[in-house]
C-alpha atoms as a PDB file:
ATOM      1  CA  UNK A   1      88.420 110.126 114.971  1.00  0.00           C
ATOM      2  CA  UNK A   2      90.618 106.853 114.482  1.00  0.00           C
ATOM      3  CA  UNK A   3      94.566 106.496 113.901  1.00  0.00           C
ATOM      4  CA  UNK A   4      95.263 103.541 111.753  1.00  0.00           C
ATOM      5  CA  UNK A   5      98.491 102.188 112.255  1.00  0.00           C
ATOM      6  CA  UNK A   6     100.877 100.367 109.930  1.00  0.00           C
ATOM      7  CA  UNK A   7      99.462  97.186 110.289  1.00  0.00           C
ATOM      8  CA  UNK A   8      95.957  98.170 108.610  1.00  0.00           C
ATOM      9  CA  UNK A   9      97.784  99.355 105.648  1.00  0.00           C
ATOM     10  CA  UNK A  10      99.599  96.411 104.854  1.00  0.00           C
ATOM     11  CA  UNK A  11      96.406  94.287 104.997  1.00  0.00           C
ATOM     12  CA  UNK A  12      94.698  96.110 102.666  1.00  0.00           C
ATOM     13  CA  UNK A  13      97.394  95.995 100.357  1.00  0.00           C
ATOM     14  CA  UNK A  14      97.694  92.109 100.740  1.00  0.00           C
ATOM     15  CA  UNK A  15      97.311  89.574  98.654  1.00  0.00           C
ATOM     16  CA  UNK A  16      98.459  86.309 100.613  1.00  0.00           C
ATOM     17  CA  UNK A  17      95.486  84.145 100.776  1.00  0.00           C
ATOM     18  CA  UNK A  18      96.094  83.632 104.149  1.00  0.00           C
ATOM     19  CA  UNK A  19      95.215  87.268 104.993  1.00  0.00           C
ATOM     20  CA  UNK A  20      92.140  87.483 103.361  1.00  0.00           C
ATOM     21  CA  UNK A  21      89.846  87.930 105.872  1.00  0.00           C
ATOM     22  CA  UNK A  22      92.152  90.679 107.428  1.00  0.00           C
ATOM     23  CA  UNK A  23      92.440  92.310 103.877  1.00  0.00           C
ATOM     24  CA  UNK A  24      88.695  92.613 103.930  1.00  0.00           C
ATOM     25  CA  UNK A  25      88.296  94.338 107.351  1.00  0.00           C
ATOM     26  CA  UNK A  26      91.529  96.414 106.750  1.00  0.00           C
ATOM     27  CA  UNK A  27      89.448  97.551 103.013  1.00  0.00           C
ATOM     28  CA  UNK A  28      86.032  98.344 105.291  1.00  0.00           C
ATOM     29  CA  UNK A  29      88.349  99.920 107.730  1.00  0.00           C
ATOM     30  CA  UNK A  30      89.985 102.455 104.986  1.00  0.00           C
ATOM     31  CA  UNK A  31      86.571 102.630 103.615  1.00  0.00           C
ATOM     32  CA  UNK A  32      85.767 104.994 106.402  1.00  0.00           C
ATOM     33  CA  UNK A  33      86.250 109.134 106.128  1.00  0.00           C
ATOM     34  CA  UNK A  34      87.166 109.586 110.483  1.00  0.00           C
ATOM     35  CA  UNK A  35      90.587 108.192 110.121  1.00  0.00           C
ATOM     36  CA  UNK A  36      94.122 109.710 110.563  1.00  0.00           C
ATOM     37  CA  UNK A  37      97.656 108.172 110.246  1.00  0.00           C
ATOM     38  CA  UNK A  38     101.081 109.945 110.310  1.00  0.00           C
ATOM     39  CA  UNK A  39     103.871 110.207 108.161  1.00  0.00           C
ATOM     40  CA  UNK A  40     105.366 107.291 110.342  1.00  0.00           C
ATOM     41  CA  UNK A  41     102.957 105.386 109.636  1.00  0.00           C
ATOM     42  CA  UNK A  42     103.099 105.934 105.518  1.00  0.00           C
ATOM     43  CA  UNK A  43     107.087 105.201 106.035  1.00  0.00           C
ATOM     44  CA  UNK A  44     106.821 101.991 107.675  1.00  0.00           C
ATOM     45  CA  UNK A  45     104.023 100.726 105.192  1.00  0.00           C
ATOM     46  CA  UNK A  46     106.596 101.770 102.250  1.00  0.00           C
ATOM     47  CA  UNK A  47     109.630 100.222 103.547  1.00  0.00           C
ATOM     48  CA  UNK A  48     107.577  96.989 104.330  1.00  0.00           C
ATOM     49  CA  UNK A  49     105.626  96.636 101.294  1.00  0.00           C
ATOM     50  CA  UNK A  50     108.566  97.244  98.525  1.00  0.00           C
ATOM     51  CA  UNK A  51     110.825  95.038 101.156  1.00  0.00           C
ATOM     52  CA  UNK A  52     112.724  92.365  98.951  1.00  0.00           C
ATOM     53  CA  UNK A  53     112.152  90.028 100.950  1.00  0.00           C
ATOM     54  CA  UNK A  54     108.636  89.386 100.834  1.00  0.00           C
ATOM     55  CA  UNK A  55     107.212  87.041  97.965  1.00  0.00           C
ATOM     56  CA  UNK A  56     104.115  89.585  97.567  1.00  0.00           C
ATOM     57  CA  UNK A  57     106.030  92.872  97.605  1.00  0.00           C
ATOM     58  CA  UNK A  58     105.087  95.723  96.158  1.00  0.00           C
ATOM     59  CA  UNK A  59     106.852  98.121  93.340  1.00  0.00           C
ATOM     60  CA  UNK A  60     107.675 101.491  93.823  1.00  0.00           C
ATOM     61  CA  UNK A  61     104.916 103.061  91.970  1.00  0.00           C
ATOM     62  CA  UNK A  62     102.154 100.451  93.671  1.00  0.00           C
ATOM     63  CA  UNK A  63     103.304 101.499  96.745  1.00  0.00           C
ATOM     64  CA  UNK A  64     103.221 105.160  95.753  1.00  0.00           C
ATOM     65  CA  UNK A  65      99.772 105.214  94.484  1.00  0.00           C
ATOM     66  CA  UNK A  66      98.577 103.671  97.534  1.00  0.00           C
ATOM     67  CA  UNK A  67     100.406 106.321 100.221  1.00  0.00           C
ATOM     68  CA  UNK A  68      98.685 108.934  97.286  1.00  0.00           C
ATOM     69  CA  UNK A  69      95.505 107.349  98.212  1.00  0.00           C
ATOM     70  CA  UNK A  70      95.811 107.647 101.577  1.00  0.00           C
ATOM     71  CA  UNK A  71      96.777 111.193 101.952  1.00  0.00           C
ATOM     72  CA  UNK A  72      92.697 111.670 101.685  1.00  0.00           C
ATOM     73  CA  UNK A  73      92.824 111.528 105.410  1.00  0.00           C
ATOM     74  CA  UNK A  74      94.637 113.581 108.146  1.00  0.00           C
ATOM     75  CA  UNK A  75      98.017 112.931 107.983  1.00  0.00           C
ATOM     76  CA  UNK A  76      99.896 113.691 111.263  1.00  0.00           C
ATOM     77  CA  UNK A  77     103.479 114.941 110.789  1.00  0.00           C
ATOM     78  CA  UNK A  78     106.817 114.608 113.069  1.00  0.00           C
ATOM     79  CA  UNK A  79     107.712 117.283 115.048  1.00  0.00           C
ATOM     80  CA  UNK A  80     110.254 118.027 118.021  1.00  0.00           C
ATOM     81  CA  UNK A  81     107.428 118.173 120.402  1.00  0.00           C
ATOM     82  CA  UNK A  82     106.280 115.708 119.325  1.00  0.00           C
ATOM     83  CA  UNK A  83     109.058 113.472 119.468  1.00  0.00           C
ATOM     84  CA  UNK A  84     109.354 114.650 122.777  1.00  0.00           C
ATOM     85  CA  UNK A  85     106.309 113.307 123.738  1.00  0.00           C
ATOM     86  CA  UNK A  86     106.936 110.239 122.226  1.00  0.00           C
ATOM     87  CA  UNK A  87     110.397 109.865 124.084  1.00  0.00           C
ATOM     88  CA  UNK A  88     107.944 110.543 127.945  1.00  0.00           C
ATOM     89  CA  UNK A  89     105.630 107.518 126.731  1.00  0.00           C
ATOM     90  CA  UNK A  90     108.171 105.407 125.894  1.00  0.00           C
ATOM     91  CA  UNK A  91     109.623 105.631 129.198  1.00  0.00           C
ATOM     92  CA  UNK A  92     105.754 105.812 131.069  1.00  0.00           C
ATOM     93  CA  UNK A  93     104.097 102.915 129.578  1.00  0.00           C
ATOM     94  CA  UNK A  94     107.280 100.607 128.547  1.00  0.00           C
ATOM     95  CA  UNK A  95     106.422 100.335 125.289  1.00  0.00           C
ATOM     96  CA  UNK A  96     108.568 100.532 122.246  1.00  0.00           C
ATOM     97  CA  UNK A  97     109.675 103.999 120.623  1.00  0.00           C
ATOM     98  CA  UNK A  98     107.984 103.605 117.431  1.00  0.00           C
ATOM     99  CA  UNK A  99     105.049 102.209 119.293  1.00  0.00           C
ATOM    100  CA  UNK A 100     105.560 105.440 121.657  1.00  0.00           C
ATOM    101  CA  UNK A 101     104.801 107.919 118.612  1.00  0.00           C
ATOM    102  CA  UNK A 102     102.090 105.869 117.134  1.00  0.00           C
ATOM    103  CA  UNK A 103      99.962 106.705 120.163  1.00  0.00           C
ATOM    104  CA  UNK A 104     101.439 110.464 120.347  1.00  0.00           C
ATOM    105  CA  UNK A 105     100.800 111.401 116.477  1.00  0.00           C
ATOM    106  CA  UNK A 106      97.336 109.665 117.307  1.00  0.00           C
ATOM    107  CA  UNK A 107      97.116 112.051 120.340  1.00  0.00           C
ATOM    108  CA  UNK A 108      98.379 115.162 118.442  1.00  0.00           C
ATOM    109  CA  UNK A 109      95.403 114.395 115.368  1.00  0.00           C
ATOM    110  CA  UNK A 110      92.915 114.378 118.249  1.00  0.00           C
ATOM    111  CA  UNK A 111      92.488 110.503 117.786  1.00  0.00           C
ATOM    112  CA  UNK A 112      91.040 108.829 121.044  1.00  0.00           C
ATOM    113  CA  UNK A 113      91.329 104.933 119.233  1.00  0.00           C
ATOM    114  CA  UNK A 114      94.372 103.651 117.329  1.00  0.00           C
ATOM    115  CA  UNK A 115      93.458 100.598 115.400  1.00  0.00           C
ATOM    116  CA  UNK A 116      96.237  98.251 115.859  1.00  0.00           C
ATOM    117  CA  UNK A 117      97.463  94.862 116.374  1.00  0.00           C
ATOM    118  CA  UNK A 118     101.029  95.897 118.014  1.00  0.00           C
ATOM    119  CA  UNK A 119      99.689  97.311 121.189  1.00  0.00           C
ATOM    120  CA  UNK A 120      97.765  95.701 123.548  1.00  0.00           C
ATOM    121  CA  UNK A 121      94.067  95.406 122.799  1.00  0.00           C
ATOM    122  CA  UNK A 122      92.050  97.812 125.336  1.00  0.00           C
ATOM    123  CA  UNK A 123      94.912  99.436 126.815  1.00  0.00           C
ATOM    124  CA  UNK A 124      94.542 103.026 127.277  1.00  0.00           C
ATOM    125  CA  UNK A 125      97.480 105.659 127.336  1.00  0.00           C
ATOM    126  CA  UNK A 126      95.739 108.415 128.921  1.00  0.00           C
ATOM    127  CA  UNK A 127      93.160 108.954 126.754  1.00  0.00           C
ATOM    128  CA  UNK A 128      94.321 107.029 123.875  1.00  0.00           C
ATOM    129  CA  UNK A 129      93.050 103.153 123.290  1.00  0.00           C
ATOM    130  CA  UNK A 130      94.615 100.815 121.704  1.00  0.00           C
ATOM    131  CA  UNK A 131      91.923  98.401 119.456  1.00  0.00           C
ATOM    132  CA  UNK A 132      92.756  95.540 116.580  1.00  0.00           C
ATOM    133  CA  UNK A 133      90.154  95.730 114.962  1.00  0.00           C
ATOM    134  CA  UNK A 134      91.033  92.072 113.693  1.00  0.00           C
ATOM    135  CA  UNK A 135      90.072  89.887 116.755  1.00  0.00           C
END
């Protein structure tokens, strides 16, 4: 089983022709049935696809149809523990908070690979590995 993070999301939902060749490996990526995200993970891709800022934003209902999409695979929610848990790997591997409960929803769904480009390719959090799968 594989956690997708943020980052895979917003590829596939790209259409800057710079990203193409990332939108095609996050589309093969999502094409896949042994994936999980979190509810995290769904947030952050809402808030930065809809952003009004970005020149190839996304409406509400896009947006929504694609987290309805999604919801095909496990979804991981937030819970105190953990948050908890997420607070310990913050502090253990020096890594950011919301980077911190990327790796513990992955851990919670039974994911041993998160497929991201925010953490550092091959590292391993005890038992969770980080991988882009973009390299």
């Amino acid at each position: 089983m594989r956690f997708v993070d943020t980052n895979v999301l917003l590829y596939a939902a790209s259409t800057a022709p710079d990203e193409g060749e990332k939108h095609r490996w996050a589309l093969e990526i999502l094409g896949d049935e042994d994936l999980a995200l979190s509810v995290q993970v769904l947030q952050e891709f809402y808030v930065q696809a809809t952003r009004s800022s970005e020149s190839e934003r996304l409406s509400h209902g896009q947006a929504v149809s694609l987290i309805e999409s999604w919801l095909r695979f496990r979804v991981q929610e937030m819970s105190v523990p953990l948050l908890q848990a997420a607070l310990s790997a913050r502090s253990r591997w020096n890594v950011s908070f919301w980077d911190a409960a990327i790796v513990e929803a992955a851990r919670a769904a039974g994911c041993g690979v998160v497929l991201t480009e925010d953490l550092q390719d091959g590292m391993d959090f005890a038992g969770v590995r980080a991988l882009n799968p973009f390299r």
